[in-house]
C-alpha atoms as a PDB file:
ATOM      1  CA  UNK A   1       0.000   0.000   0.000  1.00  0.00           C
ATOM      2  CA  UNK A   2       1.017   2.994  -0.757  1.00  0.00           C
ATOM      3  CA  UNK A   3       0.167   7.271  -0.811  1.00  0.00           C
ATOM      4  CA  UNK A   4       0.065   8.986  -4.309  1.00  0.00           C
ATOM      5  CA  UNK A   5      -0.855  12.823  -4.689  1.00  0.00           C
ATOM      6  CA  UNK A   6      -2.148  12.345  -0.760  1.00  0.00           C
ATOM      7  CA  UNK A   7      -4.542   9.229  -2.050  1.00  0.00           C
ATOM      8  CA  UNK A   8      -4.176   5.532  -0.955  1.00  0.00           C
ATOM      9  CA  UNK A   9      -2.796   3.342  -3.659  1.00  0.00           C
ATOM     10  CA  UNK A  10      -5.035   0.783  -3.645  1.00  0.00           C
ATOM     11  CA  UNK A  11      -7.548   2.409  -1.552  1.00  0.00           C
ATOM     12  CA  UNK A  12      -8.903   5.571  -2.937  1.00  0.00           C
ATOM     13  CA  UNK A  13     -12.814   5.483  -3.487  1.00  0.00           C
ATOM     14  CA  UNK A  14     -14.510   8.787  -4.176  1.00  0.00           C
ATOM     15  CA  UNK A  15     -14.416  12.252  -2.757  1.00  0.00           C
ATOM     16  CA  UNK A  16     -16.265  13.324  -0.244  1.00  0.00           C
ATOM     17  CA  UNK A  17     -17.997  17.089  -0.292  1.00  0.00           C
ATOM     18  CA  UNK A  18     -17.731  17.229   3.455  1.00  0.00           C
ATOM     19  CA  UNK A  19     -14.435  18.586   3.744  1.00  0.00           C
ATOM     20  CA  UNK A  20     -12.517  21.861   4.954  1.00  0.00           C
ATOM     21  CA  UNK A  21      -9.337  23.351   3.329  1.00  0.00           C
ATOM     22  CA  UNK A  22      -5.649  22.567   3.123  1.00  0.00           C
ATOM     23  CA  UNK A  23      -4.164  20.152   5.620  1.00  0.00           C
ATOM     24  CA  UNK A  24      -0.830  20.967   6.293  1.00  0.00           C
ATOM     25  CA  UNK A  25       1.657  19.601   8.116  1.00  0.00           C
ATOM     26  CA  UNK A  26      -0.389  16.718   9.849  1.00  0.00           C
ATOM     27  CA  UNK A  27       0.694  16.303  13.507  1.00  0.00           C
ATOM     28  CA  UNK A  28      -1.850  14.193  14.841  1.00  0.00           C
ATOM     29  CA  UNK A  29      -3.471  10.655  14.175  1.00  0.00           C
ATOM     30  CA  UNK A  30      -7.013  10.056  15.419  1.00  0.00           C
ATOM     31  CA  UNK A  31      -8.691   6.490  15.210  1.00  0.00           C
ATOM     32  CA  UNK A  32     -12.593   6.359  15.466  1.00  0.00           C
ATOM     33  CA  UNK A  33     -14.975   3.490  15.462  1.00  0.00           C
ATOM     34  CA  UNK A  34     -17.955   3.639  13.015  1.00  0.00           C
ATOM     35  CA  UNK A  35     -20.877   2.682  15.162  1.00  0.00           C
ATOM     36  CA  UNK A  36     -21.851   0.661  12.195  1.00  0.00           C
ATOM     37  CA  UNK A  37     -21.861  -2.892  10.665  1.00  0.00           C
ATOM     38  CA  UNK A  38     -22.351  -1.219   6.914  1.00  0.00           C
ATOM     39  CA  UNK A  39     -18.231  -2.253   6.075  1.00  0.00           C
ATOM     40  CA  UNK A  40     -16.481   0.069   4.437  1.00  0.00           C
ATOM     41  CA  UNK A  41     -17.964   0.421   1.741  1.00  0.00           C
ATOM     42  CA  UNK A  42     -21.513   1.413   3.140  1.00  0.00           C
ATOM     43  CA  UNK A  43     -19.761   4.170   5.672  1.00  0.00           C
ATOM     44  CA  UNK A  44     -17.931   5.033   2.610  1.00  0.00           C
ATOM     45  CA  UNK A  45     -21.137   6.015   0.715  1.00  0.00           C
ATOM     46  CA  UNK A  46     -22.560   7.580   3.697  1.00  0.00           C
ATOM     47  CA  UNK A  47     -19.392  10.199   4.075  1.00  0.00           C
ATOM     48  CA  UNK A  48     -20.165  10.941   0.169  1.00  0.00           C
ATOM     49  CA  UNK A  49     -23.586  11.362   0.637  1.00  0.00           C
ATOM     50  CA  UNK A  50     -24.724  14.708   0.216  1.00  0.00           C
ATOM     51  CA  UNK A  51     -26.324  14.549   4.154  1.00  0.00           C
ATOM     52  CA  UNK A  52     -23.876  13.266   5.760  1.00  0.00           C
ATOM     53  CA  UNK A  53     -22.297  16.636   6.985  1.00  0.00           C
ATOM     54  CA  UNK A  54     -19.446  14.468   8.511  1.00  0.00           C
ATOM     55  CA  UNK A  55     -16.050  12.538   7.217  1.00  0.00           C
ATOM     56  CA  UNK A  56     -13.109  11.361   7.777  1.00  0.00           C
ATOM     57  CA  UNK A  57      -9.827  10.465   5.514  1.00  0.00           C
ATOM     58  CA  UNK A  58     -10.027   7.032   5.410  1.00  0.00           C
ATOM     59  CA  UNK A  59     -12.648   4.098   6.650  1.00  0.00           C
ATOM     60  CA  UNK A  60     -11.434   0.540   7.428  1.00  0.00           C
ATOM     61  CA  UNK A  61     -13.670  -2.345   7.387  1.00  0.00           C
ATOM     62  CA  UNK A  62     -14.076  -5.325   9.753  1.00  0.00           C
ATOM     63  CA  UNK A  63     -12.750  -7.746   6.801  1.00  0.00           C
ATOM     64  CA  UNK A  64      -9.932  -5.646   5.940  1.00  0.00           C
ATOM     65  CA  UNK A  65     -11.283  -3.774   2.417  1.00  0.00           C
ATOM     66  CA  UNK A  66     -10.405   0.315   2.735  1.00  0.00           C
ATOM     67  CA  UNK A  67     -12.090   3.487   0.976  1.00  0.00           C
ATOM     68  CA  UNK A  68     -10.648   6.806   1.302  1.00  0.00           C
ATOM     69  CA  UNK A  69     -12.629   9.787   0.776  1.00  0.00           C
ATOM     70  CA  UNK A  70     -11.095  12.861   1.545  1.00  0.00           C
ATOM     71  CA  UNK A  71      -7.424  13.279   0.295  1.00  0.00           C
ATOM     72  CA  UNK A  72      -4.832  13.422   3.308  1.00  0.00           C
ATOM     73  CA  UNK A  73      -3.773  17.306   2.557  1.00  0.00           C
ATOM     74  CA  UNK A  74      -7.808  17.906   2.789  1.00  0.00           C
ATOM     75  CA  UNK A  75      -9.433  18.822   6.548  1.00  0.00           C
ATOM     76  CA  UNK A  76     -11.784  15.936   6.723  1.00  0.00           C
ATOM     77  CA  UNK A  77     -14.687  16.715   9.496  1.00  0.00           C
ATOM     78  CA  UNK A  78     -13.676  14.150  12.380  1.00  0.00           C
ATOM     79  CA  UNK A  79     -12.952  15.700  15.280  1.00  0.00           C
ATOM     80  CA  UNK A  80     -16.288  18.043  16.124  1.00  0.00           C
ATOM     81  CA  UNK A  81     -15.113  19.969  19.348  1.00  0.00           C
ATOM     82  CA  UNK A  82     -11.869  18.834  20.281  1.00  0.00           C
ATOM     83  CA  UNK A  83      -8.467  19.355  22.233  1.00  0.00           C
ATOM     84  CA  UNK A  84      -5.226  18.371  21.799  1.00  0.00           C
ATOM     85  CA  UNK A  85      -2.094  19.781  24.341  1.00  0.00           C
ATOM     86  CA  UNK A  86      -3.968  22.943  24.296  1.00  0.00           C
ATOM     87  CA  UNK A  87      -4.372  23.197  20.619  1.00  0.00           C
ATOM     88  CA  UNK A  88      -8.101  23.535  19.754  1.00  0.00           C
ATOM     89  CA  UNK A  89     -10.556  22.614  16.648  1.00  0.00           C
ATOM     90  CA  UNK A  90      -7.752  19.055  15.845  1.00  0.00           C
ATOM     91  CA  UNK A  91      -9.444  19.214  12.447  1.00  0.00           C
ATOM     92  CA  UNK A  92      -7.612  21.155  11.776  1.00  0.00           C
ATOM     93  CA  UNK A  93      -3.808  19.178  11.637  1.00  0.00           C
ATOM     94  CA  UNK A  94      -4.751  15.982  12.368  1.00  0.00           C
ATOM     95  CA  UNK A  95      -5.798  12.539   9.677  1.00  0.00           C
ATOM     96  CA  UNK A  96      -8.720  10.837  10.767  1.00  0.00           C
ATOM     97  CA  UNK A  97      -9.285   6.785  10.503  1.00  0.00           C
ATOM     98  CA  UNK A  98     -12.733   5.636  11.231  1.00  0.00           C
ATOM     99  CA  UNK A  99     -12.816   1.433  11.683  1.00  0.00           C
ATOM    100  CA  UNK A 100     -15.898   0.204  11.251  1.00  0.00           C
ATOM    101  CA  UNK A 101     -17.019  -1.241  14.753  1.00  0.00           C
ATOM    102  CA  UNK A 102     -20.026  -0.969  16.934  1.00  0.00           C
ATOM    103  CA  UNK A 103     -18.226   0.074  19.438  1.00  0.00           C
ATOM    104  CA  UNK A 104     -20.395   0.349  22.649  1.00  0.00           C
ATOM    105  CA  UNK A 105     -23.260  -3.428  23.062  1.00  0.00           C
ATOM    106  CA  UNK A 106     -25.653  -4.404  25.131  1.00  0.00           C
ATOM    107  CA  UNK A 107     -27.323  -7.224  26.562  1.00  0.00           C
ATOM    108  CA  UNK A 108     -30.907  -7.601  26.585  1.00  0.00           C
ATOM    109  CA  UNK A 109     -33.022  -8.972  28.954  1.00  0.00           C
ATOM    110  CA  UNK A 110     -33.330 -11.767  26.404  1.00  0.00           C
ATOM    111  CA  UNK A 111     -29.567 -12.644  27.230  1.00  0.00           C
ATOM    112  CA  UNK A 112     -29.058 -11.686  23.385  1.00  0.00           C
ATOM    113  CA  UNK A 113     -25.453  -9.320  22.732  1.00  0.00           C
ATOM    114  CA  UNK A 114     -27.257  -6.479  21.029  1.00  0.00           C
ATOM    115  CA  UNK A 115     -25.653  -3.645  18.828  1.00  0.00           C
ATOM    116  CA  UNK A 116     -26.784   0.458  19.666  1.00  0.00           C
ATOM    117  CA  UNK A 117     -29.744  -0.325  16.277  1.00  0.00           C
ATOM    118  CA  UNK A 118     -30.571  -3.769  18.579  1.00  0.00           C
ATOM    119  CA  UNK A 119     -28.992  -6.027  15.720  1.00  0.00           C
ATOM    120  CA  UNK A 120     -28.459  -9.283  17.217  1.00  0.00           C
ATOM    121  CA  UNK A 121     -24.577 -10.030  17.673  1.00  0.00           C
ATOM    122  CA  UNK A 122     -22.547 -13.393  18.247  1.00  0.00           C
ATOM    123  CA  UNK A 123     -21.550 -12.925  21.996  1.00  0.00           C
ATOM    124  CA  UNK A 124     -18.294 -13.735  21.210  1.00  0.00           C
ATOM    125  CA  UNK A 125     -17.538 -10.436  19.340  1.00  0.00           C
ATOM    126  CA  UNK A 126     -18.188  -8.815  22.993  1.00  0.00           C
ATOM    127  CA  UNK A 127     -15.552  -7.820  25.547  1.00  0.00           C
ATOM    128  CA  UNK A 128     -16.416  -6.562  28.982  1.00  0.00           C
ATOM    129  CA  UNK A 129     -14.195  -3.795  29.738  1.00  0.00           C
ATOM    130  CA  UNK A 130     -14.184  -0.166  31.400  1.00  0.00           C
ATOM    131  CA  UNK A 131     -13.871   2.995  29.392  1.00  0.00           C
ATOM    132  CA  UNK A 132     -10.855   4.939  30.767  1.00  0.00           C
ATOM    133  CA  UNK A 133     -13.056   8.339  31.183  1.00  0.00           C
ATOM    134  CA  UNK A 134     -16.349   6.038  32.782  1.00  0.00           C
ATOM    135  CA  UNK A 135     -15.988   4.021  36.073  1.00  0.00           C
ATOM    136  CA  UNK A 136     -18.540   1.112  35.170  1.00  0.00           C
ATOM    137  CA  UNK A 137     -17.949  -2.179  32.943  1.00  0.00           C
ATOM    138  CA  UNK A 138     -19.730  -2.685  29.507  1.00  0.00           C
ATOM    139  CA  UNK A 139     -19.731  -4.335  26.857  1.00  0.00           C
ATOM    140  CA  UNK A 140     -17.410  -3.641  23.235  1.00  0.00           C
ATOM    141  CA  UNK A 141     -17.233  -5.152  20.289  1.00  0.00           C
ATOM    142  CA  UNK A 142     -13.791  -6.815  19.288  1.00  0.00           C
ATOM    143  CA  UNK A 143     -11.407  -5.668  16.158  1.00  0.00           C
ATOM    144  CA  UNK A 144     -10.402  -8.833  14.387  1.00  0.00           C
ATOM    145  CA  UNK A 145      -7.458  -9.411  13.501  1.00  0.00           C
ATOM    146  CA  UNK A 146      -8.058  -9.019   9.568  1.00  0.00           C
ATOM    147  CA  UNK A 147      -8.863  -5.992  10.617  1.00  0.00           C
ATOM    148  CA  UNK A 148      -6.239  -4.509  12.380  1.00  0.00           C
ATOM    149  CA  UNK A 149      -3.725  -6.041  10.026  1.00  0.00           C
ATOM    150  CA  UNK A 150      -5.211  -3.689   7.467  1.00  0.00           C
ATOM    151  CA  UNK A 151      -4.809  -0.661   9.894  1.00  0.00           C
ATOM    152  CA  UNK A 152      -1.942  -1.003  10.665  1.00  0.00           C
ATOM    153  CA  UNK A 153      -0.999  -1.380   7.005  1.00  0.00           C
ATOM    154  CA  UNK A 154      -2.701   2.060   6.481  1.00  0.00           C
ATOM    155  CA  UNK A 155      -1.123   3.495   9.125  1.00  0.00           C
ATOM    156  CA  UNK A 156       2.076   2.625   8.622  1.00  0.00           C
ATOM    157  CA  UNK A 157       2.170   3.782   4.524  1.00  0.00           C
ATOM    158  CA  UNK A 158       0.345   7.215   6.106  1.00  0.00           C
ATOM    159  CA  UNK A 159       3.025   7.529   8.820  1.00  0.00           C
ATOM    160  CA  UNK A 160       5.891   7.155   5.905  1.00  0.00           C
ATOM    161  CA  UNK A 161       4.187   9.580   3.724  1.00  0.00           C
ATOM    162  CA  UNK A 162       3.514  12.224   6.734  1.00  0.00           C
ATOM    163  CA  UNK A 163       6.656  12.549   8.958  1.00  0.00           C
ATOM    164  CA  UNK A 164       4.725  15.267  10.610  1.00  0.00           C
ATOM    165  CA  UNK A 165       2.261  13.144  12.575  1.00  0.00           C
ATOM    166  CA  UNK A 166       4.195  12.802  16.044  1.00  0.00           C
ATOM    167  CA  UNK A 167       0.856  10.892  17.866  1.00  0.00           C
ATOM    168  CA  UNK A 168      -1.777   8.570  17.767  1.00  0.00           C
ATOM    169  CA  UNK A 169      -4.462   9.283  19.430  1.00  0.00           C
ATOM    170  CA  UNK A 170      -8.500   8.373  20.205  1.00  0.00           C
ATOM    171  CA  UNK A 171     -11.041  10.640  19.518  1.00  0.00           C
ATOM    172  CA  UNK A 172     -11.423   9.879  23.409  1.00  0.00           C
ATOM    173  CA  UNK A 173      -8.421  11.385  24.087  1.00  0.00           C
ATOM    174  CA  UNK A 174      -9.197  14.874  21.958  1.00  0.00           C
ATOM    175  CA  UNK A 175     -12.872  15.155  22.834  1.00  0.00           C
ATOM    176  CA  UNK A 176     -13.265  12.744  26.318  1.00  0.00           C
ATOM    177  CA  UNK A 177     -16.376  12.651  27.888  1.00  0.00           C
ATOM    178  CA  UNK A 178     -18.270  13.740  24.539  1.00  0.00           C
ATOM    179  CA  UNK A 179     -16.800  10.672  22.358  1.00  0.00           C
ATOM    180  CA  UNK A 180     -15.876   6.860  23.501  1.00  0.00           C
ATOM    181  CA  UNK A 181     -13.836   5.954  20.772  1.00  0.00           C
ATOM    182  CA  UNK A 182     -12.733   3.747  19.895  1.00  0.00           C
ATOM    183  CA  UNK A 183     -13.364   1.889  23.220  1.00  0.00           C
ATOM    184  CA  UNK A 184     -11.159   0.105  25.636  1.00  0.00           C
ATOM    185  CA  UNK A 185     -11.443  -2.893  23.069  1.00  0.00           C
ATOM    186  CA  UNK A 186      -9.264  -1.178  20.428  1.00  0.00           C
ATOM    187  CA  UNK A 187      -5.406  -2.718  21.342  1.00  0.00           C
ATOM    188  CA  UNK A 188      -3.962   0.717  21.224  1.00  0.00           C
ATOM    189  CA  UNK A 189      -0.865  -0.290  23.106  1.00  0.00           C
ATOM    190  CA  UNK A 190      -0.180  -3.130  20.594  1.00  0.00           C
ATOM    191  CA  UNK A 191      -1.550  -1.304  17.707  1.00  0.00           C
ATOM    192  CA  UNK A 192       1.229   1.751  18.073  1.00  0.00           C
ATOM    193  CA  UNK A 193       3.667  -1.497  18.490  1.00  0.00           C
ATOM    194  CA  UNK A 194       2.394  -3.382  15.228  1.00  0.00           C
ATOM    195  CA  UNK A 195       2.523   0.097  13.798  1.00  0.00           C
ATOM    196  CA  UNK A 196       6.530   0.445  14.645  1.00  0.00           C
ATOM    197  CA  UNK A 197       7.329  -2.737  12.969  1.00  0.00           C
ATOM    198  CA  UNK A 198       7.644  -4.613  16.224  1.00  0.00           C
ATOM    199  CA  UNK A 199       6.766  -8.408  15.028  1.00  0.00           C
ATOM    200  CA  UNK A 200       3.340  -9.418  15.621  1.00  0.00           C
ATOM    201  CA  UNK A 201       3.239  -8.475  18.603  1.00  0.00           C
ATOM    202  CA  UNK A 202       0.874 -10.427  20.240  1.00  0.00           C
ATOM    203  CA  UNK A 203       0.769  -8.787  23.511  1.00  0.00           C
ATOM    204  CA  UNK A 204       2.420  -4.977  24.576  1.00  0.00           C
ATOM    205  CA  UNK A 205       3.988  -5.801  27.829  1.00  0.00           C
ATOM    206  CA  UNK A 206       5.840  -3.622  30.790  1.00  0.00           C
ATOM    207  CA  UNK A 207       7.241  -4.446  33.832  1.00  0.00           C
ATOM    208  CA  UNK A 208       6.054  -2.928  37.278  1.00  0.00           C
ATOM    209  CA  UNK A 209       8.891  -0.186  38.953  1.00  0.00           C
ATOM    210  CA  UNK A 210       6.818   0.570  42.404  1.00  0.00           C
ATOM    211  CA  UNK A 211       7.339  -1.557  45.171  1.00  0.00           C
ATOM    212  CA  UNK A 212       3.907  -1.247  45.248  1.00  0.00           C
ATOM    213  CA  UNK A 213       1.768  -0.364  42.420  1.00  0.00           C
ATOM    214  CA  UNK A 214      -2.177  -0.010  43.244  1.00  0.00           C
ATOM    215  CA  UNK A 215      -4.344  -1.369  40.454  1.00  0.00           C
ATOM    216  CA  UNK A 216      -7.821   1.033  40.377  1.00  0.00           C
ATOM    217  CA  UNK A 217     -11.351   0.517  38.446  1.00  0.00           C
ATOM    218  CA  UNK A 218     -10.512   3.515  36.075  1.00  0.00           C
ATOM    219  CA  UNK A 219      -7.969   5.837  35.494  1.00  0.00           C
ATOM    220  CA  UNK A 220      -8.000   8.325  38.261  1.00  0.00           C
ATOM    221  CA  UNK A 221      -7.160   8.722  41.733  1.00  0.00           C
ATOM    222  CA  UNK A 222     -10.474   8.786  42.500  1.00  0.00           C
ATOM    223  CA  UNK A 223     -11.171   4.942  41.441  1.00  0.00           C
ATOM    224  CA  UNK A 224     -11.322   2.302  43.901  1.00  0.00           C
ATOM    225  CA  UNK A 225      -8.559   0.140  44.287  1.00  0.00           C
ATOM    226  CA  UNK A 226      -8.879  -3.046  43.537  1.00  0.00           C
ATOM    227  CA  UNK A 227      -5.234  -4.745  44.056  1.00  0.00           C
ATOM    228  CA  UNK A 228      -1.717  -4.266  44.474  1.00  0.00           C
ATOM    229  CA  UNK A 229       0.464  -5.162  41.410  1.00  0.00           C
ATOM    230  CA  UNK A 230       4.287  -5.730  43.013  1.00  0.00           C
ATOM    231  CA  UNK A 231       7.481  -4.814  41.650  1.00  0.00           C
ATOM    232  CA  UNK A 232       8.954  -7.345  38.772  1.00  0.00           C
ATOM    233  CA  UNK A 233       5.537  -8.270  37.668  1.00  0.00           C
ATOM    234  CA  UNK A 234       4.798  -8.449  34.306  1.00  0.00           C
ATOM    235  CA  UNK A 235       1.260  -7.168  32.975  1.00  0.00           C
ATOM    236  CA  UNK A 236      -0.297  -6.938  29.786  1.00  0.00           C
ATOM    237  CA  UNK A 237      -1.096  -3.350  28.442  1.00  0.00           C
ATOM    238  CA  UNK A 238      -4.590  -3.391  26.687  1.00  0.00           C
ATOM    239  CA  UNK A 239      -4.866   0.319  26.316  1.00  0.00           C
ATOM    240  CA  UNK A 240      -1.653   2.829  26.771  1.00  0.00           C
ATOM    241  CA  UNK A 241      -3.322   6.222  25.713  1.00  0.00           C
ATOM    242  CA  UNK A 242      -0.644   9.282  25.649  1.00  0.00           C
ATOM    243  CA  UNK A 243      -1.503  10.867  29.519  1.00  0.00           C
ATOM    244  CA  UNK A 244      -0.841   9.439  32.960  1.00  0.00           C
ATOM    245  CA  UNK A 245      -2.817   5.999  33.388  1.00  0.00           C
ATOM    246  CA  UNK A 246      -2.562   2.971  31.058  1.00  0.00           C
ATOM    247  CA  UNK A 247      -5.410  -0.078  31.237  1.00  0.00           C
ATOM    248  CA  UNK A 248      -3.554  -3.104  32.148  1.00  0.00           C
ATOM    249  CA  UNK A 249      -4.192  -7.121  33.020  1.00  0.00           C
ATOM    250  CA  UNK A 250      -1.803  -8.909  35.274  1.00  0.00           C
ATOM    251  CA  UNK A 251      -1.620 -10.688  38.932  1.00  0.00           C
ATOM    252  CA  UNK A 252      -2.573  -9.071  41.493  1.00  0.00           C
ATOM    253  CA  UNK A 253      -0.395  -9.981  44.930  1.00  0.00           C
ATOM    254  CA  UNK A 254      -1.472 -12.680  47.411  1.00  0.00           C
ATOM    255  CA  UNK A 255      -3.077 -14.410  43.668  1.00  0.00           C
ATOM    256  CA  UNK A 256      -5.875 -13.569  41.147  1.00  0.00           C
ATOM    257  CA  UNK A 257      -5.612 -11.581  37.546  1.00  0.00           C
ATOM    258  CA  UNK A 258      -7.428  -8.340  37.333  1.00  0.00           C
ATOM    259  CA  UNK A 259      -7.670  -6.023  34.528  1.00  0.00           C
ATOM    260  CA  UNK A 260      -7.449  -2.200  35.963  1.00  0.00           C
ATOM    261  CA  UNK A 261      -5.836   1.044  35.788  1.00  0.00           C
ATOM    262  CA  UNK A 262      -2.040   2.427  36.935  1.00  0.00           C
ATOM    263  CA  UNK A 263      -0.192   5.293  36.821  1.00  0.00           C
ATOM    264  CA  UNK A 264       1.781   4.517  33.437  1.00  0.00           C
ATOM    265  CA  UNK A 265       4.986   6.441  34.910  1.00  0.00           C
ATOM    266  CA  UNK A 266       5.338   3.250  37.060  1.00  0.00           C
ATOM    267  CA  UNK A 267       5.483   1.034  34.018  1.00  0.00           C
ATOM    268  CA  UNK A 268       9.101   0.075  32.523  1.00  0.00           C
END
């Protein structure tokens, strides 16, 4: 895969009209999750749909097929309100990748895993996990791994093309509390370490530095703790957004795995 005249090579589908003006100098990444089982193709068509009053550069599909629609020197119309390290309106320098995904499920008092438009889902597409910027479990759909191959594939030939772009980030991260993706599901710690080239990286691991480190229900001092992670212990980083707490799963001491929050500057 590659980037020609700021389009994906193969990749490129049709322009959308939603759009702003020049993007220059791209700084910033931001992954999104569709809310959507269309593929990429039918989010695609939506973005070039004259109502659609939205966009964003490029749209990845659950079995790997891709569809740009806004050229990557073009604002695409991501972000809404956002924030970035004090820098406002992200649309503004950053390249936004929606993956299709429904993101946020529920089950139903008929014990069926149901999508946000109550489509019936297999249950094993559903992971129960906190949001970092919520303090209760739900559940999230998975990203296969046909998936994410093809993102990271993306994201690597945008990367090469765009030297600029110093972060990846979630649209979590620039707009928290108004936007939830793309989840706690989305392997953001592994993804940035596929992304580097990094093997397969099955699993993003670091080792605990504190004597004692205190594993908490969300990231914030004001979560309750449920565990104490001690020093030399390995644990699994599911989500390692840029900012002071990382979502981890490890053994807790005196026995038991637990999948909680830490401060990441305890992490090696």
């Amino acid at each position: 895969m590659q980037i020609v005249d700021h389009r994906l090579k193969p990749g490129w589908y049709k322009a959308s009209p939603h759009h702003g003006g020049a993007l220059e100098a791209p700084s910033l990444l931001v992954m999104h999750f569709t809310v959507s089982g269309a593929g990429a193709k039918g989010v695609a068509d939506y973005f070039v749909s004259p109502t659609a009053n939205a966009s964003a550069h490029v749209v990845v599909g659950r079995a790997g097929e891709v569809r740009q629609v806004v050229p990557f020197n073009v604002k695409a119309w991501h972000a809404g309100r956002s924030v970035w390290r004090g820098r406002p309106n992200c649309n503004d320098y950053a390249i936004g990748i929606e993956i299709d995904n429904w993101g946020r499920l529920m089950r139903t008092a008929d014990g069926q895993v149901r999508s946000s438009t109550s489509r019936i889902l297999d249950p094993a597409l559903a992971v129960e996990m906190t949001h970092k910027n919520e303090t209760r479990p739900c559940l999230w759909e998975v990203y296969g791994e046909t998936q994410m191959s093809a993102l990271v594939a993306v994201t690597r030939a945008i990367l090469a093309a765009y030297p600029t772009i110093t972060e990846i980030v979630g649209h979590d991260d620039i707009s928290p509390g108004r936007k939830s993706d793309p989840g706690p599901a989305f392997p953001m710690g592994r993804f940035v370490s596929l992304v580097g080239g990094r093997g397969d990286a099955p699993a993003l691991t670091r080792t605990v530095v504190a004597s004692r480190l205190n594993a908490r229900g969300g990231p914030g001092m004001q979560f309750d703790t449920l565990g104490v992670f001690l020093a030399g212990t390995r644990v699994e980083v599911l989500y390692d957004s840029p900012g002071p707490w990382a979502q981890v799963k490890g053994a807790l001491a005196g026995g038991g795995e637990v999948t909680a929050w830490v401060s990441d500057q305890y992490l090696a």
